[in-house]
Protein backbone atom coordinates (compact mmCIF):
# COMPACT_ATOMS: atom_id res chain seq x y z
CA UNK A 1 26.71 -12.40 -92.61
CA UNK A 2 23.90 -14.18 -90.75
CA UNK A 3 24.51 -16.28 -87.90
CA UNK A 4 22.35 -18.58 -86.27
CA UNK A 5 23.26 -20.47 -82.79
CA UNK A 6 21.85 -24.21 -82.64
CA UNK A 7 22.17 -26.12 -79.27
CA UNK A 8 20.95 -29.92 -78.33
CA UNK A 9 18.69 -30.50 -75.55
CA UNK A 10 21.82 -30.88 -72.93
CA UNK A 11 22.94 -27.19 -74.07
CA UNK A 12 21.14 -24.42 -71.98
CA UNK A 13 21.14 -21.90 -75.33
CA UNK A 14 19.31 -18.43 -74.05
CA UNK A 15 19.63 -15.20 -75.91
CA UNK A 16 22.74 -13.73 -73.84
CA UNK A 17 24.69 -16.98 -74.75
CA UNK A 18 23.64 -16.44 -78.47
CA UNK A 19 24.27 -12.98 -78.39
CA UNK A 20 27.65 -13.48 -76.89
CA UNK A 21 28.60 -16.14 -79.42
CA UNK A 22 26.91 -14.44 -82.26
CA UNK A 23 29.40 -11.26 -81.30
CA UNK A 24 32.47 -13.72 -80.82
CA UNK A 25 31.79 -14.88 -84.35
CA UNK A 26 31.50 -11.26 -85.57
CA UNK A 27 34.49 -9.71 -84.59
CA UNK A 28 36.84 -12.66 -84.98
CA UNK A 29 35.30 -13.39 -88.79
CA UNK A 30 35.21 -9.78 -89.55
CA UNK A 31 38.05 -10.51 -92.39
CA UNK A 32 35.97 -12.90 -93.79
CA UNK A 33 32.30 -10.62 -93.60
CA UNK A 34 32.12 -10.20 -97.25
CA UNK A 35 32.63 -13.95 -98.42
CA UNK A 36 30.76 -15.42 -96.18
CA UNK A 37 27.15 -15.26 -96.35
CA UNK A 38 26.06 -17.47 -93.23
CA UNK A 39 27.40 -19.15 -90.03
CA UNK A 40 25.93 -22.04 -88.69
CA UNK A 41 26.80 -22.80 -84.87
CA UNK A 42 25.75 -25.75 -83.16
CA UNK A 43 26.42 -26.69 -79.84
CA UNK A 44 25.66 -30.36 -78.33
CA UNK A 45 26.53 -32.91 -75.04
CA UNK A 46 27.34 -36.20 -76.91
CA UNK A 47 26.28 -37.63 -73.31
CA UNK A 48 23.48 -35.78 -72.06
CA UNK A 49 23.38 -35.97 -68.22
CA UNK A 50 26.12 -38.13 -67.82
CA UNK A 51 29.85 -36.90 -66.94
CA UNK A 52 32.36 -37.16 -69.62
CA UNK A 53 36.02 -35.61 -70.87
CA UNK A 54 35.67 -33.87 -73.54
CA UNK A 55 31.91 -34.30 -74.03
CA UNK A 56 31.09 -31.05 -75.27
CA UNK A 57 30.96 -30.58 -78.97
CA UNK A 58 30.76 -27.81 -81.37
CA UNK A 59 30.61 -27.50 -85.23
CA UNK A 60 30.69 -24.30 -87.01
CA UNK A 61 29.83 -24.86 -90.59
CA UNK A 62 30.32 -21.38 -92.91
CA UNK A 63 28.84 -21.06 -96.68
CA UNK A 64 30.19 -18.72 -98.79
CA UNK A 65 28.16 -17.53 -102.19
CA UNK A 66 28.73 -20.62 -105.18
CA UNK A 67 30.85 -22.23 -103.00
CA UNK A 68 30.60 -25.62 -100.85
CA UNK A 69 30.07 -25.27 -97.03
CA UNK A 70 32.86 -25.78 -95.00
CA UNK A 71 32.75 -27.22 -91.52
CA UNK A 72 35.16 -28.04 -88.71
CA UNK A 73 34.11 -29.72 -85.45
CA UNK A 74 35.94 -29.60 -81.88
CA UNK A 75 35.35 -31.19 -78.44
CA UNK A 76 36.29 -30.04 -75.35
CA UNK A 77 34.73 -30.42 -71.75
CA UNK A 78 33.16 -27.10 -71.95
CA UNK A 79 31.27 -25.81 -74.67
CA UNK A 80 32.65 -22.21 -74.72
CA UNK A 81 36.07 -23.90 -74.94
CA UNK A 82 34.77 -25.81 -77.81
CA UNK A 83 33.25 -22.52 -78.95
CA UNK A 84 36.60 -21.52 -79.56
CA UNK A 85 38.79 -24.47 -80.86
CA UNK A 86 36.11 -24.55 -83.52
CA UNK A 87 36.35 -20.49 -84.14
CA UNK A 88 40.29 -21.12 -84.42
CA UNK A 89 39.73 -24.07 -87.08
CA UNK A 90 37.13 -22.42 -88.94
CA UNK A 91 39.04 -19.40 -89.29
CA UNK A 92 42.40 -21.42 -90.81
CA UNK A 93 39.73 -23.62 -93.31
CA UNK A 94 38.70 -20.44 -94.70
CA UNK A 95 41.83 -18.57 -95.22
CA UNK A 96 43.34 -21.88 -96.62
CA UNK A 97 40.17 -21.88 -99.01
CA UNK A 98 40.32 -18.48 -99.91
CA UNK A 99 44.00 -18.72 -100.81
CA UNK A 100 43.52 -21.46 -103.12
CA UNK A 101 40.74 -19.56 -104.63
CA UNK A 102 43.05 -16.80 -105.29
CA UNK A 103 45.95 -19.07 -107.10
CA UNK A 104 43.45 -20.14 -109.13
């Protein structure tokens, strides 16, 4: 699974934040390491320097082999809290997904 860490200009993103993330992603995907073939992370400020509640935004968009992505997006007013709102959501889309795919 690759993962790749995107921020916006108002994100500080330096390698120990990407490592850390890229790890987070790792062990809490693990179940889904052989379906998915890449996770996108991006991190943004929807208002740059100014203050704002629950500014922070992060989508998390997996692809899985033949298959349509699937991205979730959360907001919080930090964005390793909406690191991991979006880690919780993307983990439920994909088990939900690969459920379906398995009644089928």
């Amino acid at each position: 699974m690759l993962i790749q860490i995107n921020t916006d200009k108002n994100i500080e993103g330096h390698s120990r934040m990407n490592e850390f993330f890229s790890e987070e992603i790792k062990k809490e995907l693990a179940r889904f390491d052989d379906k998915i073939t890449r996770i996108e992370v991006h991190l943004g400020d929807e208002n740059g320097d100014k203050f704002g509640k629950n500014d922070k935004k992060c989508m998390i968009e997996a692809r899985m082999e033949k298959k349509n992505p699937i991205a979730v997006t959360a907001h919080s007013d930090t964005p390793e809290k909406a690191f991991y709102e979006a880690v919780e959501k993307i983990k439920r889309s994909l088990s939900t997904t690969l459920e379906k795919m398995r009644e089928h």
